[in-house]
Protein backbone atom coordinates (compact mmCIF):
# COMPACT_ATOMS: atom_id res chain seq x y z
CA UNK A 1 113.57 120.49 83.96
CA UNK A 2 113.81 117.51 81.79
CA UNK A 3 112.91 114.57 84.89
CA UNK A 4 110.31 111.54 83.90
CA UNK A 5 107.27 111.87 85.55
CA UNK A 6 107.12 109.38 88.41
CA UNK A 7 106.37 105.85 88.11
CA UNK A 8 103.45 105.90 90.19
CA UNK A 9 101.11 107.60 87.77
CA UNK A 10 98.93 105.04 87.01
CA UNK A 11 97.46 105.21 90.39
CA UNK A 12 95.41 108.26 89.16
CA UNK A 13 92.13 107.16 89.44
CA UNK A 14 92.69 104.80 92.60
CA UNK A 15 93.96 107.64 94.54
CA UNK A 16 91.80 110.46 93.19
CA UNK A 17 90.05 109.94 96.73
CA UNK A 18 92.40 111.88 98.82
CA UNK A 19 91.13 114.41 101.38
CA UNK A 20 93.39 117.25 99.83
CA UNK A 21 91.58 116.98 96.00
CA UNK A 22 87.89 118.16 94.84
CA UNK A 23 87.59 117.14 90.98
CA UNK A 24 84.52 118.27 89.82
CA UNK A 25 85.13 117.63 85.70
CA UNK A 26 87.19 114.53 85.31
CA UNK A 27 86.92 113.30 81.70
CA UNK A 28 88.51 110.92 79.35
CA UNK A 29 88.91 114.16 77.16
CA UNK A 30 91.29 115.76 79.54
CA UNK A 31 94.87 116.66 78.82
CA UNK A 32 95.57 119.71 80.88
CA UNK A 33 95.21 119.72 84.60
CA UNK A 34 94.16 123.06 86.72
CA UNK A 35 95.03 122.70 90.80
CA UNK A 36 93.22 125.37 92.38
CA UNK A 37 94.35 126.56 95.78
CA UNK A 38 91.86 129.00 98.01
CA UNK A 39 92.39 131.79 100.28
CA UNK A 40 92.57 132.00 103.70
CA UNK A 41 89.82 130.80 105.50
CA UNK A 42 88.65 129.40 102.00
CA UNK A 43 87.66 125.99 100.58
CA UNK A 44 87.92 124.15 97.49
CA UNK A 45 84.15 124.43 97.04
CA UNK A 46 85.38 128.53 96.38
CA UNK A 47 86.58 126.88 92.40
CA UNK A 48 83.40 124.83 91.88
CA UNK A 49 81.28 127.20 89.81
CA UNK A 50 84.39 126.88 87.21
CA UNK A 51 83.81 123.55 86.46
CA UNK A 52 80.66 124.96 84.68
CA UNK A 53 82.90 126.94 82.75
CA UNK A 54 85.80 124.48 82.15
CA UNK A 55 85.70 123.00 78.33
CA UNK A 56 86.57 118.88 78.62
CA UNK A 57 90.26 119.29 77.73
CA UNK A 58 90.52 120.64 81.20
CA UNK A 59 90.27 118.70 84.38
CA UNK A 60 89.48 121.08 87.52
CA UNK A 61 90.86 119.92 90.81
CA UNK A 62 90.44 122.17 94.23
CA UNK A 63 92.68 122.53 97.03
CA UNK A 64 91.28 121.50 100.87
CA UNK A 65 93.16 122.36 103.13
CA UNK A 66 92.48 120.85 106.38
CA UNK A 67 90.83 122.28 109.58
CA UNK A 68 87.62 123.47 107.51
CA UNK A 69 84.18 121.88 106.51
CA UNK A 70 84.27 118.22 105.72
CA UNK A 71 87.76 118.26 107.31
CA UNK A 72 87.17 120.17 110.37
CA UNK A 73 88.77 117.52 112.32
CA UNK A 74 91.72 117.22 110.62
CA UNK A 75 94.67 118.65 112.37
CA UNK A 76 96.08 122.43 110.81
CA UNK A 77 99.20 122.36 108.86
CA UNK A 78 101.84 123.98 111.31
CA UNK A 79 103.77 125.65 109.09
CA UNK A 80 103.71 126.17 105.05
CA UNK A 81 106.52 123.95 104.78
CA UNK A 82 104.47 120.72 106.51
CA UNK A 83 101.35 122.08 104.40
CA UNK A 84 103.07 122.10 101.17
CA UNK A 85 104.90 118.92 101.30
CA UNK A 86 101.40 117.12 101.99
CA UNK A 87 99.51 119.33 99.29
CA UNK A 88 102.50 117.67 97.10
CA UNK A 89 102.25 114.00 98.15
CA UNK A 90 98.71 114.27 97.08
CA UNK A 91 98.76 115.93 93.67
CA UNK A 92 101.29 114.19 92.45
CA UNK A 93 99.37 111.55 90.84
CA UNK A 94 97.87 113.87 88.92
CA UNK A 95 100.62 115.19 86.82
CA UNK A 96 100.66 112.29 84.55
CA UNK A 97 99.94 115.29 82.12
CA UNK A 98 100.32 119.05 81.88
CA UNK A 99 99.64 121.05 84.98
CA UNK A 100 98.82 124.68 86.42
CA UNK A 101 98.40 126.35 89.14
CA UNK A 102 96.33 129.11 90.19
CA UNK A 103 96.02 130.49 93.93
CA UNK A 104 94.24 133.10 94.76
CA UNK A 105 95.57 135.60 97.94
CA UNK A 106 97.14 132.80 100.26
CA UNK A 107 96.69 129.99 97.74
CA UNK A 108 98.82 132.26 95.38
CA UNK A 109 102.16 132.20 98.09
CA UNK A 110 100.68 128.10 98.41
CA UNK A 111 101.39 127.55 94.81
CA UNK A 112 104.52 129.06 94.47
CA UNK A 113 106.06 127.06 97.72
CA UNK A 114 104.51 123.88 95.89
CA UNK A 115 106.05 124.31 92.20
CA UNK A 116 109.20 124.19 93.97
CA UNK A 117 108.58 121.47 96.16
CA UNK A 118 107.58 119.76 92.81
CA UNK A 119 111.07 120.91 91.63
CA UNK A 120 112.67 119.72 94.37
CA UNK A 121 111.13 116.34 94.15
CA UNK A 122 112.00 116.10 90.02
CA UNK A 123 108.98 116.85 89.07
CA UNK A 124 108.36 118.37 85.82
CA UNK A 125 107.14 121.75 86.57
CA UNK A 126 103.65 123.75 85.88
CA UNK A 127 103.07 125.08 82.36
CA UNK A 128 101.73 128.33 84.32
CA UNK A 129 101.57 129.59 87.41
CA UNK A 130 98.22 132.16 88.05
CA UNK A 131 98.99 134.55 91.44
CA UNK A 132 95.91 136.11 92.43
CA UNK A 133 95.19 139.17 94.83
CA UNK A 134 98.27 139.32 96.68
CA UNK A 135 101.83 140.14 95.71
CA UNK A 136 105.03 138.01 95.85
CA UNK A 137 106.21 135.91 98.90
CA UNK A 138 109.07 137.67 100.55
CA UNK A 139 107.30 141.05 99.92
CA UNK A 140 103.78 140.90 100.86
CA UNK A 141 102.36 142.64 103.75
CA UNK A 142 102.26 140.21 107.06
CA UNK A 143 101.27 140.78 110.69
CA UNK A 144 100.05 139.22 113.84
CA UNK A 145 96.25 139.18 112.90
CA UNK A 146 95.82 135.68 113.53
CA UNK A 147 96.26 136.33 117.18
CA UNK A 148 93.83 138.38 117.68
CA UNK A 149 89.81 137.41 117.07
CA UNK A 150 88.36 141.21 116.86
CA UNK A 151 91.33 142.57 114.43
CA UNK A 152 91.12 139.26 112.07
CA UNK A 153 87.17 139.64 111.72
CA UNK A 154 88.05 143.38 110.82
CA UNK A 155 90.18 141.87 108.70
CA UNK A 156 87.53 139.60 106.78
CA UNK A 157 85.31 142.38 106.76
CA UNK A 158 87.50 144.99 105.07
CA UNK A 159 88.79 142.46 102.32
CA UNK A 160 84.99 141.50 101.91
CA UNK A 161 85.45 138.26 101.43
CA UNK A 162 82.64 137.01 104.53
CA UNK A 163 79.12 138.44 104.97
CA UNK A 164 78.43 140.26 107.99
CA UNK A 165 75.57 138.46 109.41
CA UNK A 166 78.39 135.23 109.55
CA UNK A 167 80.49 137.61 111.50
CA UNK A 168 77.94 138.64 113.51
CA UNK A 169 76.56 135.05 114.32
CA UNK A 170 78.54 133.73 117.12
CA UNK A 171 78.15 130.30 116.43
CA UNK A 172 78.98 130.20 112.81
CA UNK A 173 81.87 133.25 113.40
CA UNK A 174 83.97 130.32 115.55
CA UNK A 175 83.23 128.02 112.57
CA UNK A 176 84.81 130.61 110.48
CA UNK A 177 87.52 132.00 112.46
CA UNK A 178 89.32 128.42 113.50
CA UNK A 179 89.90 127.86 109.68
CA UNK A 180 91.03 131.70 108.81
CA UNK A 181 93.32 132.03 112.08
CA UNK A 182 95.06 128.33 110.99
CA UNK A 183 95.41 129.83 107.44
CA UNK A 184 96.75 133.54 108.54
CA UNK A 185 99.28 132.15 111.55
CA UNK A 186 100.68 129.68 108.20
CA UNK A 187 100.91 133.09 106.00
CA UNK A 188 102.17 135.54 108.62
CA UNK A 189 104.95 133.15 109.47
CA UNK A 190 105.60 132.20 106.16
CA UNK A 191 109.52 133.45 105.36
CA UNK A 192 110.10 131.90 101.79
CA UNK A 193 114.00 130.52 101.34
CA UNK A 194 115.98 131.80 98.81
CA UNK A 195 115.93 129.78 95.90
CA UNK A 196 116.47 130.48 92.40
CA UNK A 197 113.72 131.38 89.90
CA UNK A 198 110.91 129.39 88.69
CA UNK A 199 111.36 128.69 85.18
CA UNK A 200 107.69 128.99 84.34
CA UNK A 201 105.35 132.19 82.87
CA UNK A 202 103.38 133.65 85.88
CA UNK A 203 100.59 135.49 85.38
CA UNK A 204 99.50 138.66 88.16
CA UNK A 205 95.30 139.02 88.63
CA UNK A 206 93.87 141.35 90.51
CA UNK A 207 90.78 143.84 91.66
CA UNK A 208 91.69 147.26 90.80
CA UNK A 209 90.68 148.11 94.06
CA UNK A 210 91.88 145.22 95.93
CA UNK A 211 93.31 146.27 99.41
CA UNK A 212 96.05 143.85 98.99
CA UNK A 213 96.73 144.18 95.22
CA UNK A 214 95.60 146.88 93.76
CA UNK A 215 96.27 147.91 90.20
CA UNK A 216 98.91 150.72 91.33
CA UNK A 217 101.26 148.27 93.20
CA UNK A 218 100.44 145.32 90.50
CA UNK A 219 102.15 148.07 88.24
CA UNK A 220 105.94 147.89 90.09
CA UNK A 221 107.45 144.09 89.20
CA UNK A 222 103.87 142.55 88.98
CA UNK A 223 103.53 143.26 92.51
CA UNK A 224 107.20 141.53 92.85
CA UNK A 225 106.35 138.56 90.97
CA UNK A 226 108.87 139.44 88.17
CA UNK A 227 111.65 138.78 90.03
CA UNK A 228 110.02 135.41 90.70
CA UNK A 229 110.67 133.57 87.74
CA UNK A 230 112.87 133.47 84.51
CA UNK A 231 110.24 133.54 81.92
CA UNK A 232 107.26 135.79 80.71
CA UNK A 233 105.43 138.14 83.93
CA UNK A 234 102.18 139.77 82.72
CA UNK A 235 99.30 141.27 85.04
CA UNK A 236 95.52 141.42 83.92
CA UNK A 237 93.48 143.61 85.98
CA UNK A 238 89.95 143.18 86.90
CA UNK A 239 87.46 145.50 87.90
CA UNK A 240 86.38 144.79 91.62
CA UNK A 241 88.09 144.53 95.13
CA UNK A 242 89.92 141.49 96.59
CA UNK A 243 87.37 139.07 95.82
CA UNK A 244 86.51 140.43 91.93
CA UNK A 245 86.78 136.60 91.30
CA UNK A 246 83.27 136.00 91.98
CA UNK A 247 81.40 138.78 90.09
CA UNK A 248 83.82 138.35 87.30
CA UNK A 249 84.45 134.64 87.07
CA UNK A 250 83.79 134.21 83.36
CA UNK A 251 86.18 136.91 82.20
CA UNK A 252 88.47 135.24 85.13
CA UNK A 253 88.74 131.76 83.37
CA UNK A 254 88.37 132.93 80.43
CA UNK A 255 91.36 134.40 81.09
CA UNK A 256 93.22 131.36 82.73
CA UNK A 257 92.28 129.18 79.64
CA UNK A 258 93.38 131.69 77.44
CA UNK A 259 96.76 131.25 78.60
CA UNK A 260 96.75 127.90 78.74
CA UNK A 261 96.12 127.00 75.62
CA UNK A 262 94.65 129.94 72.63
CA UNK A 263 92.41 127.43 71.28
CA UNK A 264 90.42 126.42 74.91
CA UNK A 265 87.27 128.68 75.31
CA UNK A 266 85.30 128.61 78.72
CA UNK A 267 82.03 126.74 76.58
CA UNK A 268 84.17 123.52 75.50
CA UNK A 269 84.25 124.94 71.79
CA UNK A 270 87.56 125.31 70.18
CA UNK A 271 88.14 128.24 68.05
CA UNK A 272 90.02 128.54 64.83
CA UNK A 273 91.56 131.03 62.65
CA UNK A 274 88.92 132.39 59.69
CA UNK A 275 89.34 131.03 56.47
CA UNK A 276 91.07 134.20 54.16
């Protein structure tokens, strides 16, 4: 992909209000851009403890989707086509400079739909993408779940991602439930096109005990990943279940900066080679 970025770049910081974007880091010192993108039922406030982490070459921006906390009111995406293509009006002034992407479970399936709607617009692609906790569109696991309240807070409960006294609370279970149903009736109806390979490295995490990627299926194509892109596939497993992001979020962006760039480390310091 050799496309200009386009012109309208210079709107960064005018338009760095949108709805869709958290930035939590912004700094003159920034050349590398991270877009974050949460799990069902999630928020962007899920990637703000990173920003304590994030060293000033990297600017932090998370994903909100609509239909949850300070966008409750905003009308649900219908479809992962109409969410994508408005995820992508908004980031794009952003990628003045170089770009990943890391999703985690749904957000992972998110990001890959929007580095090739970024394609498809002539966008200059991500340096990286990061797939967390679930494995490739097209060969994940899918169902009818969002139909059905009792199975989908089952659902949250065995994936651990919600405490049980929210589940239990009828009042703040609703709350809870009108985001994850919009998120899981996008995912579970999600058929991605055929199209041909991303051109960028991905990189597979994962809980070794994660229901929906553990480290035994994370072992056969990345989890189908491979066959996702033309470059580099590699899978770092954590120990922990689907949510091992949380308990082990240094050695998690660690990780992610490590790939960015060698010389990024998660307290702002660069490291060098030692002196023979």
């Amino acid at each position: 992909m050799t496309a200009a970025f386009p012109p309208n770049f210079s709107a960064r910081a005018a338009r760095a209000d949108s709805p869709w974007l958290r930035r939590w880091n912004e700094g003159s010192a920034a050349r590398l851009t991270l877009l974050c993108l949460p799990h069902a039922g999630g928020s962007a406030g899920f990637y703000r403890p990173w920003a304590a982490l994030m060293p000033p070459e990297v600017e932090l921006v998370g994903i909100q989707y609509p239909g949850r906390e300070d966008r409750f009111d905003d009308p649900a995406s219908a479809d992962m086509g109409e969410l994508v293509a408005a995820l992508a009006d908004a980031v794009l002034p952003l990628l003045d400079r170089p770009y990943a992407l890391f999703g985690h479970s749904m957000g992972s399936a998110v990001a890959w739909e929007l580095a090739h709607e970024l394609d498809r617009r002539d966008v200059p692609g991500p340096r990286r993408l990061f797939a967390s906790g679930r494995a490739a569109p097209g060969t994940a696991a899918t169902g009818q779940l969002h139909r059905q309240d009792d199975v989908l807070c089952a659902e949250l409960a065995r994936l651990g991602g919600t405490s049980r006294e929210v589940l239990d609370d009828p009042g703040l279970r609703s709350l809870v439930l009108t985001a994850v149903r919009h998120d899981y009736r996008i995912i579970e109806t999600h058929r991605p096109a055929e199209r041909p390979p991303l051109s960028c490295p991905i990189h597979v995490l994962t809980g070794d005990t994660d229901p929906e990627l553990g480290e035994e299926r994370s072992r056969d194509r990345a989890g189908g990943w491979a066959d996702l892109t033309t470059a580099r596939t590699e899978v770092r497993v954590f120990s922990g279940d689907h949510f091992y992001l949380t308990p082990r979020r240094r050695e998690v962006v660690a990780t992610v900066l490590r790939r960015l760039d060698p010389s990024l480390t998660t307290d702002g310091r660069r490291t060098w080679p030692s002196t023979p």
